[in-house]
Protein backbone atom coordinates (compact mmCIF):
# COMPACT_ATOMS: atom_id res chain seq x y z
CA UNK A 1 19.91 -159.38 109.70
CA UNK A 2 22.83 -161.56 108.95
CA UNK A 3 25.63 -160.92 106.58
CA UNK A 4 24.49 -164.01 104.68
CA UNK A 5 20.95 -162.92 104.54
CA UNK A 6 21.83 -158.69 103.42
CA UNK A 7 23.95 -160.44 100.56
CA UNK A 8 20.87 -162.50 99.20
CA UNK A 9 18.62 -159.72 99.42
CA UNK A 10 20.62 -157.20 97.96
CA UNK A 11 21.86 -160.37 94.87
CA UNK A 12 18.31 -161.00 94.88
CA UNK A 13 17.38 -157.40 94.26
CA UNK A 14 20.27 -157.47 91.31
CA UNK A 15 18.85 -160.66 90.06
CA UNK A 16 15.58 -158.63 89.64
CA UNK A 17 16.89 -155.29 87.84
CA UNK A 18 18.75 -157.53 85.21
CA UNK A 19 15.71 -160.07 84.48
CA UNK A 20 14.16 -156.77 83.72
CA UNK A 21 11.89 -155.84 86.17
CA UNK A 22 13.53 -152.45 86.23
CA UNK A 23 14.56 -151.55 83.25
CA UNK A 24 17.86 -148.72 84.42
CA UNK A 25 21.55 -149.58 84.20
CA UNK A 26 22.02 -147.02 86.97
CA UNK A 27 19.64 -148.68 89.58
CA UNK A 28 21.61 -152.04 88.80
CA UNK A 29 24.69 -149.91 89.19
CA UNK A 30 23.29 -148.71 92.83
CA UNK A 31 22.87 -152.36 93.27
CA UNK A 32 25.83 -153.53 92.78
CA UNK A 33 27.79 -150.87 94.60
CA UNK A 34 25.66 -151.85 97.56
CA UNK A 35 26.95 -155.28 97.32
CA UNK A 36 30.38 -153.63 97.00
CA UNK A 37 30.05 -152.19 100.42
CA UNK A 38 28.55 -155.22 102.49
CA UNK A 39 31.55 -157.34 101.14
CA UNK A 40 33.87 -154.68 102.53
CA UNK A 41 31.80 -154.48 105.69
CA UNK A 42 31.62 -158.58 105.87
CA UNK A 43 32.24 -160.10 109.63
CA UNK A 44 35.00 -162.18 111.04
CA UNK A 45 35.26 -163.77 113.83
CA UNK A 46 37.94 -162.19 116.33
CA UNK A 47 39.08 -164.64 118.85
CA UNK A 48 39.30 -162.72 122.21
CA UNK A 49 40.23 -165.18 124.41
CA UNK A 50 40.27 -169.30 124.07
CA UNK A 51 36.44 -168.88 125.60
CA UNK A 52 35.53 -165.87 123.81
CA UNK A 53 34.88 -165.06 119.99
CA UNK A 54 33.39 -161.77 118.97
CA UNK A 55 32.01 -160.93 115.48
CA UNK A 56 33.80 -157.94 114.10
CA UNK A 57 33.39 -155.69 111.50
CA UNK A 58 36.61 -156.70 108.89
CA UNK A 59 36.50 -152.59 107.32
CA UNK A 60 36.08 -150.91 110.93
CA UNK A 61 38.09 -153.08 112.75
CA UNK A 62 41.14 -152.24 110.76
CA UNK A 63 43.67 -154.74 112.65
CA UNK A 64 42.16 -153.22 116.38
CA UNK A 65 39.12 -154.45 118.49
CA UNK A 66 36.29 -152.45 118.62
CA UNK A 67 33.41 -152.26 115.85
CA UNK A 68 31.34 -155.29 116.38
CA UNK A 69 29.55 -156.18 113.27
CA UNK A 70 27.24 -155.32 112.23
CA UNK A 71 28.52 -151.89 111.92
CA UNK A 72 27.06 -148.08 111.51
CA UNK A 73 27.61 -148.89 107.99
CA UNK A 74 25.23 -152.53 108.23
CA UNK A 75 22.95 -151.11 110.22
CA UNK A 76 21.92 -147.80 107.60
CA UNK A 77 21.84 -150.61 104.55
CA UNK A 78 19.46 -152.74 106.16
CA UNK A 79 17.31 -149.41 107.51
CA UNK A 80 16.98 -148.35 103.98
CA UNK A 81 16.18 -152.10 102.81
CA UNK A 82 13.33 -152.52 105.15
């Protein structure tokens, strides 16, 4: 799954608990801290080399190469989603 497509599903999700459909401030809450994470876990693009570009995770990278996105953190979000 792409960054772009985790945020929609987890707005759409939050879109969902506040039209009502779930009816708990603290599941909204869970929602929203989800989102939280993702846009701390959100890719960049780390130019390697002139011919090379990898996508990187901009939390787990922390300024030196190495966690690819998506991350250990990406990849138990969408587990749980699906």
């Amino acid at each position: 799954m792409t960054y772009e497509e985790l945020t929609a599903v987890l707005d759409d999700y939050a879109v969902g608990l506040s039209n009502g459909f779930v009816h708990k401030n603290s599941v909204f809450g869970v929602a929203k801290a989800l989102r939280a994470v993702v846009e701390l876990h959100k890719p960049f693009m780390f130019h390697d080399s002139p011919e090379k570009t990898t996508s990187v995770c901009r939390h787990c990278q922390l300024g030196v190469v190495g966690d690819v996105y998506p991350c250990e953190t990406i990849y138990a979000i969408e587990k749980e989603l699906q």
